[in-house]
N, C-alpha and C. Protein backbone atom coordinates (compact mmCIF):
# COMPACT_ATOMS: atom_id res chain seq x y z
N UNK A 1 -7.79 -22.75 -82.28
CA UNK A 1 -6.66 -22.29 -83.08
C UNK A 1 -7.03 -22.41 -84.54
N UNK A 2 -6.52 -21.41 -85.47
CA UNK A 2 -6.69 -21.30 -86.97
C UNK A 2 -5.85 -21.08 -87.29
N UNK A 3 -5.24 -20.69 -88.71
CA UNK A 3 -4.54 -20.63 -89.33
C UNK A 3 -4.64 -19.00 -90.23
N UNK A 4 -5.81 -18.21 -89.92
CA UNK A 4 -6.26 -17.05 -90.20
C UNK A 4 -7.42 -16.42 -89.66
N UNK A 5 -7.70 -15.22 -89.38
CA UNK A 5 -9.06 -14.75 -88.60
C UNK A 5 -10.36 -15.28 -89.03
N UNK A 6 -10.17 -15.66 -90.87
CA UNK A 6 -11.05 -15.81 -91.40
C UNK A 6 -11.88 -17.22 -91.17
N UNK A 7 -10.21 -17.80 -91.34
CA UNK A 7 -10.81 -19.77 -90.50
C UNK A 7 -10.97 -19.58 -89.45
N UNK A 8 -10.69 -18.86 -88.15
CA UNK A 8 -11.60 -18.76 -86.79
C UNK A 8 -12.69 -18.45 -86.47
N UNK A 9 -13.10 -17.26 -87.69
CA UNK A 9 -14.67 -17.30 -87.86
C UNK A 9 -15.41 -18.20 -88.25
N UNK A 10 -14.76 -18.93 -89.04
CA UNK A 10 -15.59 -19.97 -89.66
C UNK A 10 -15.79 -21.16 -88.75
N UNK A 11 -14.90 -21.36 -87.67
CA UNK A 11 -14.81 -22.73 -86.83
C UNK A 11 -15.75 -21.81 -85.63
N UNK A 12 -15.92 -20.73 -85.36
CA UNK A 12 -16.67 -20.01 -84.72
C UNK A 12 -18.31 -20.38 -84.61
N UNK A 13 -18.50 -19.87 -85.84
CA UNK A 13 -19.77 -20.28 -86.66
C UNK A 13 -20.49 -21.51 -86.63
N UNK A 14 -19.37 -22.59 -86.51
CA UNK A 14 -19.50 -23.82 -86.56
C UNK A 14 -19.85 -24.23 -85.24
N UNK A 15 -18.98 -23.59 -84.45
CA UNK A 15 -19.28 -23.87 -82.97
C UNK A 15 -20.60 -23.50 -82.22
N UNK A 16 -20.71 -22.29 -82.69
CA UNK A 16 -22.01 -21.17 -82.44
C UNK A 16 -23.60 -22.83 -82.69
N UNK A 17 -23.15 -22.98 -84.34
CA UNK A 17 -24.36 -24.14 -84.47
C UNK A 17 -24.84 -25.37 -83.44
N UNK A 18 -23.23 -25.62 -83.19
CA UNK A 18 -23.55 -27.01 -82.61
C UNK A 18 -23.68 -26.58 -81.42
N UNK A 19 -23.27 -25.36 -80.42
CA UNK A 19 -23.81 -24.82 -79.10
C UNK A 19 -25.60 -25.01 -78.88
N UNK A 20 -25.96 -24.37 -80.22
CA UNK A 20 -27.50 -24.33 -80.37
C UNK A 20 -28.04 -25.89 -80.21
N UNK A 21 -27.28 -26.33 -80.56
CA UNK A 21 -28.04 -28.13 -80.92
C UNK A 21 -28.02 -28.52 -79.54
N UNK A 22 -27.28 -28.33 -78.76
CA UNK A 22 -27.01 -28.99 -78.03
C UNK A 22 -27.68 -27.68 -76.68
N UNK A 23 -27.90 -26.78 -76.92
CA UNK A 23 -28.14 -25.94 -76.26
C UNK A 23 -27.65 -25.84 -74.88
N UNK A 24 -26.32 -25.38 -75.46
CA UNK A 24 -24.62 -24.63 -74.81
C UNK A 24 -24.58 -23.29 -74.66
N UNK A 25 -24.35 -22.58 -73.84
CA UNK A 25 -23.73 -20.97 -74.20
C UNK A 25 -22.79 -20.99 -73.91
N UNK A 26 -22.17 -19.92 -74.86
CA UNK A 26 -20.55 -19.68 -74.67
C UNK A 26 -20.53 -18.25 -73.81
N UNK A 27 -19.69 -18.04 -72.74
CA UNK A 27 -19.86 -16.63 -72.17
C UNK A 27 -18.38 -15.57 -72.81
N UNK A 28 -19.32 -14.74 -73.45
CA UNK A 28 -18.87 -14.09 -74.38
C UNK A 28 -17.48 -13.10 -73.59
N UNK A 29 -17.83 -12.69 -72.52
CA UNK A 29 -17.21 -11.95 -71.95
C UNK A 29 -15.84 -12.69 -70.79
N UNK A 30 -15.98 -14.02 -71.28
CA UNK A 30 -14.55 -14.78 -70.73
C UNK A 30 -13.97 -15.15 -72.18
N UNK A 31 -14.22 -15.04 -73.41
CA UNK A 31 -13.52 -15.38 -74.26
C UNK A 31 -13.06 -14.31 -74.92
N UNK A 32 -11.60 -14.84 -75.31
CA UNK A 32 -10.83 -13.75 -75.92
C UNK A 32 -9.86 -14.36 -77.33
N UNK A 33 -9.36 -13.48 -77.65
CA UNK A 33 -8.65 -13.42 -79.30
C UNK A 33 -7.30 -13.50 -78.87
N UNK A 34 -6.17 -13.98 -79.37
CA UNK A 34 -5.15 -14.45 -79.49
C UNK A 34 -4.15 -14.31 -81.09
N UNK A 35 -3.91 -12.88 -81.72
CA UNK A 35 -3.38 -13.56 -83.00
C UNK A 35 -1.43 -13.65 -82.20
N UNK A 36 -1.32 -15.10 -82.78
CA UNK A 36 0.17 -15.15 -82.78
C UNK A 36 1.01 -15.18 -84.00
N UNK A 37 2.42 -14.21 -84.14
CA UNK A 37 2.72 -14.10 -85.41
C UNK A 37 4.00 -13.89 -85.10
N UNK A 38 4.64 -13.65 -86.26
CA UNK A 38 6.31 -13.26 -86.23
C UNK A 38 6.47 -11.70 -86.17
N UNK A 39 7.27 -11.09 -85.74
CA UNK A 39 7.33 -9.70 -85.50
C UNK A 39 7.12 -8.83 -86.86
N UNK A 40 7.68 -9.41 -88.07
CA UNK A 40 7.06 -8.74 -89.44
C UNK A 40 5.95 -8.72 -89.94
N UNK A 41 5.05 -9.71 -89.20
CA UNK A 41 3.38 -9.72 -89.93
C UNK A 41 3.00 -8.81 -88.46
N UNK A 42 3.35 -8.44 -87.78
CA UNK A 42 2.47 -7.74 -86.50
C UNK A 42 1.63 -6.54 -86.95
N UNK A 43 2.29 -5.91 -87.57
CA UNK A 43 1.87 -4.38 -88.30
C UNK A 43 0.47 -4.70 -88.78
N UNK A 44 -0.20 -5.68 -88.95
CA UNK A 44 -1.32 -5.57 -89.91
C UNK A 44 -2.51 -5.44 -89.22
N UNK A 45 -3.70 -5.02 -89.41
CA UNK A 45 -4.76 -4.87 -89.02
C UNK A 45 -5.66 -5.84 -88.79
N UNK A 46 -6.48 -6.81 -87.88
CA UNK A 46 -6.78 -8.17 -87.98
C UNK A 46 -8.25 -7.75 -87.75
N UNK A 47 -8.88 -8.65 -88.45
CA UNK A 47 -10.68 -8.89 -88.53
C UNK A 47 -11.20 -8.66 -87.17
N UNK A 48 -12.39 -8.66 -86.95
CA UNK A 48 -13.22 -8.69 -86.01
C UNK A 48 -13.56 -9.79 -85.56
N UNK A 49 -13.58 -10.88 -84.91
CA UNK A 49 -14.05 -11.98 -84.64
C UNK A 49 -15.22 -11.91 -83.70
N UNK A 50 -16.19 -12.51 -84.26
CA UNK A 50 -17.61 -12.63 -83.85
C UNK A 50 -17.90 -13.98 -83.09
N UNK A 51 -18.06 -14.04 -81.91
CA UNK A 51 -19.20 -15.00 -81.14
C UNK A 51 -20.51 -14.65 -80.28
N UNK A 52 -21.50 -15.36 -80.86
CA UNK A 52 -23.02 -15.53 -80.50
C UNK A 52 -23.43 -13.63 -80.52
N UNK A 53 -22.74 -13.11 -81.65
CA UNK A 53 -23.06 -11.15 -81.99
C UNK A 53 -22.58 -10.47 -81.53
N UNK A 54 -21.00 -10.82 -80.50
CA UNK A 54 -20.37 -10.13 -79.97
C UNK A 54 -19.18 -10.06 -80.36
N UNK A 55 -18.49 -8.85 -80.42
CA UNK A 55 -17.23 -8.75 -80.78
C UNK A 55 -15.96 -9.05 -79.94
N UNK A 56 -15.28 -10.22 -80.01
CA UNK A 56 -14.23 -10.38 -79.18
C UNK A 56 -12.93 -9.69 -78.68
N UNK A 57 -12.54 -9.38 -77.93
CA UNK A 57 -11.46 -8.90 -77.79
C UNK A 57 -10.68 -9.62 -78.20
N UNK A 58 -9.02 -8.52 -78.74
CA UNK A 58 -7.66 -9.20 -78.80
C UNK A 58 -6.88 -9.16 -77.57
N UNK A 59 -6.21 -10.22 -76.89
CA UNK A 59 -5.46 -9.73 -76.06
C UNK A 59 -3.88 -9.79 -76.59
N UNK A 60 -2.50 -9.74 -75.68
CA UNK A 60 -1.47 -9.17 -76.12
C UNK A 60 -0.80 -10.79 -75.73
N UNK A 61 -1.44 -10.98 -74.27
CA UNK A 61 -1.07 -12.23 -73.31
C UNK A 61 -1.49 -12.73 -72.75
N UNK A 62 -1.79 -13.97 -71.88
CA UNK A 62 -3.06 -14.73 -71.23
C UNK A 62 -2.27 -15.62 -70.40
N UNK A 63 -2.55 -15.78 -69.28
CA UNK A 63 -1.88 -16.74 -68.40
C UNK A 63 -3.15 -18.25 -69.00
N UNK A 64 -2.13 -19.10 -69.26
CA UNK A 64 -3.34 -20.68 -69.44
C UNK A 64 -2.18 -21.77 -69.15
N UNK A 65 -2.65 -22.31 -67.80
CA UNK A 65 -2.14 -23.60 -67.28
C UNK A 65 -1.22 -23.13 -66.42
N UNK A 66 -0.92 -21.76 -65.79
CA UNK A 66 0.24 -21.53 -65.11
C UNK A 66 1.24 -20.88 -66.13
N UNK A 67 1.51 -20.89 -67.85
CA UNK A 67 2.21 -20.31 -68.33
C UNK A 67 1.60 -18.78 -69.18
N UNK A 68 2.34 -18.32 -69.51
CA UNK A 68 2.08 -16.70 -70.01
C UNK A 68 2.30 -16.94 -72.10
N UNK A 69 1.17 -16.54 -72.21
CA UNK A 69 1.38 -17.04 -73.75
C UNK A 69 1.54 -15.53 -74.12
N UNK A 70 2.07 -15.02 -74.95
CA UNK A 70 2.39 -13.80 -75.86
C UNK A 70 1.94 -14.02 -77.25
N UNK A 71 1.81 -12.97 -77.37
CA UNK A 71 1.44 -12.60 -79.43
C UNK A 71 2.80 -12.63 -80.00
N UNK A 72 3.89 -12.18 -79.45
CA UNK A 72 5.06 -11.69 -79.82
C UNK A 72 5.84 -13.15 -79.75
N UNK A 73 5.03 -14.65 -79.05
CA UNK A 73 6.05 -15.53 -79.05
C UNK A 73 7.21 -15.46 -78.31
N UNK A 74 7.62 -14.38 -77.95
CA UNK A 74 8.36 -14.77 -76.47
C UNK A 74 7.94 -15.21 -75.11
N UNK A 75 8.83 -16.03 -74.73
CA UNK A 75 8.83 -16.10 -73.84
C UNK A 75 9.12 -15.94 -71.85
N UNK A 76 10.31 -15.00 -72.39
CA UNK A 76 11.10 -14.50 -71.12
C UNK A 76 10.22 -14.16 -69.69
N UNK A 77 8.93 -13.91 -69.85
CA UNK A 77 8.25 -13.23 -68.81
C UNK A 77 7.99 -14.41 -68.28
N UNK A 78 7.46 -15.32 -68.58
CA UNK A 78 6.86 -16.82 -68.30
C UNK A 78 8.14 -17.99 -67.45
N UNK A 79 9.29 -17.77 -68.56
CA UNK A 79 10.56 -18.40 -68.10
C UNK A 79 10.61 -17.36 -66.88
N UNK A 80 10.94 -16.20 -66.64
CA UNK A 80 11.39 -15.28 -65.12
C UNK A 80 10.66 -16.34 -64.53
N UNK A 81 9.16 -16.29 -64.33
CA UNK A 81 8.53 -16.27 -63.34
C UNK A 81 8.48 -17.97 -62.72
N UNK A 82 9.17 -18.72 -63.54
CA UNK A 82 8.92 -20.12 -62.97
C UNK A 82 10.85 -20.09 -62.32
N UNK A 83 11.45 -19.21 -62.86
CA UNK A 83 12.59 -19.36 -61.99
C UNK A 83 12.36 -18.96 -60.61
N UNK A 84 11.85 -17.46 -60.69
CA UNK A 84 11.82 -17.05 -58.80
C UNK A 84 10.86 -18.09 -58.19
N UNK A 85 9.66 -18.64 -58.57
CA UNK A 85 9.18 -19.74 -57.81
C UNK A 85 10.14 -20.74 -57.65
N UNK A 86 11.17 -21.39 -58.59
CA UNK A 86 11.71 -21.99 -58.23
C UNK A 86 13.18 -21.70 -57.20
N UNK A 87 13.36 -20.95 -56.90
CA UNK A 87 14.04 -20.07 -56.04
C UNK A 87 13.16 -19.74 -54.84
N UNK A 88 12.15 -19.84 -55.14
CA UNK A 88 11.30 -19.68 -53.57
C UNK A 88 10.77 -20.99 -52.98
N UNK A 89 10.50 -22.09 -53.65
CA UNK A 89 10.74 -23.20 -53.05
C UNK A 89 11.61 -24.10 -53.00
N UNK A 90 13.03 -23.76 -53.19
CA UNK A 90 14.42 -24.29 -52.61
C UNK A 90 14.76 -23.03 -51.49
N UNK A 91 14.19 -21.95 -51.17
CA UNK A 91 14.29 -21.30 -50.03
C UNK A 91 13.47 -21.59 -49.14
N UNK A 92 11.98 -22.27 -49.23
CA UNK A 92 10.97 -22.83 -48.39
C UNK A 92 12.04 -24.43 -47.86
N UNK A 93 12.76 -25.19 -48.78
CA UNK A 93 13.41 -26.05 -48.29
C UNK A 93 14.33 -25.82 -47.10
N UNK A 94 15.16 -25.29 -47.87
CA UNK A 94 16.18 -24.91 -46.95
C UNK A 94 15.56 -23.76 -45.41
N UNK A 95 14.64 -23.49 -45.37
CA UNK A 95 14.13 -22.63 -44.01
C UNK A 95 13.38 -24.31 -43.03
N UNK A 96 13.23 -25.27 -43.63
CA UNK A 96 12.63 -25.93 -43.08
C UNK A 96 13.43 -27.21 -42.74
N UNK A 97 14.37 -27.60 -43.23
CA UNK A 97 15.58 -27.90 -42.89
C UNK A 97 16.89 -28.13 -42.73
N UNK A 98 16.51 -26.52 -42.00
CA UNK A 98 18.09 -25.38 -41.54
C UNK A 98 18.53 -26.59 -40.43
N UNK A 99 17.92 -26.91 -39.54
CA UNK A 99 18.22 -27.64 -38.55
C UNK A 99 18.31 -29.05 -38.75
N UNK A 100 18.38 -29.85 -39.50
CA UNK A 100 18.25 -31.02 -39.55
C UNK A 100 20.45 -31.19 -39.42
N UNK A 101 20.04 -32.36 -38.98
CA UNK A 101 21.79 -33.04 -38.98
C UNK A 101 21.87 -33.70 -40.22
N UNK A 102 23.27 -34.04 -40.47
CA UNK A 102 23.80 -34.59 -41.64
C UNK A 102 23.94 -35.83 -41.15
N UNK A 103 23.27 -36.91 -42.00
CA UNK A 103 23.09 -38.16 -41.83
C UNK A 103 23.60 -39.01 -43.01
């Protein structure tokens, strides 16, 4: 995380070095770009971000840890989807004990 494309290149760069020292690769083609912003800065055009000479993609959204991260900062898609799971395992409950007696 940065605070601008320009400081992600730069912590990039940084990373890129100490990969070498330690002789790490980063696989270019599982990493991706993330700008998050408020809906009035969206309009703008964002840098290229470079790792090990490759140009990264931006994505829009990324599932990480089970939740759905957005550029846009909402969240509604992420909130849906932990409700119907949670609606599908109080329906896995209740199918499994339909039959039990009240004790």
């Amino acid at each position: 995380m940065a605070p601008t494309p320009q400081a992600l290149q730069q912590l990039l760069y940084t990373c890129e070095q100490y990969a070498l020292d330690v002789e790490l690769v980063y696989n270019t083609k599982k990493t991706f770009c993330m700008a998050i912003m408020p809906k009035w800065l969206q309009h703008i055009k964002l840098s290229d971000i470079v790792l090990n000479g490759k140009k990264l993609t931006y994505l829009d959204s990324h599932k990480y840890l089970g939740v759905i991260i957005r550029h846009d900062m909402f969240d509604d898609v992420s909130i849906s989807q932990q409700v119907k799971g949670t609606y599908a395992r109080g329906n896995i409950l209740i199918s499994r004990f339909r039959k039990c007696d009240d004790v």
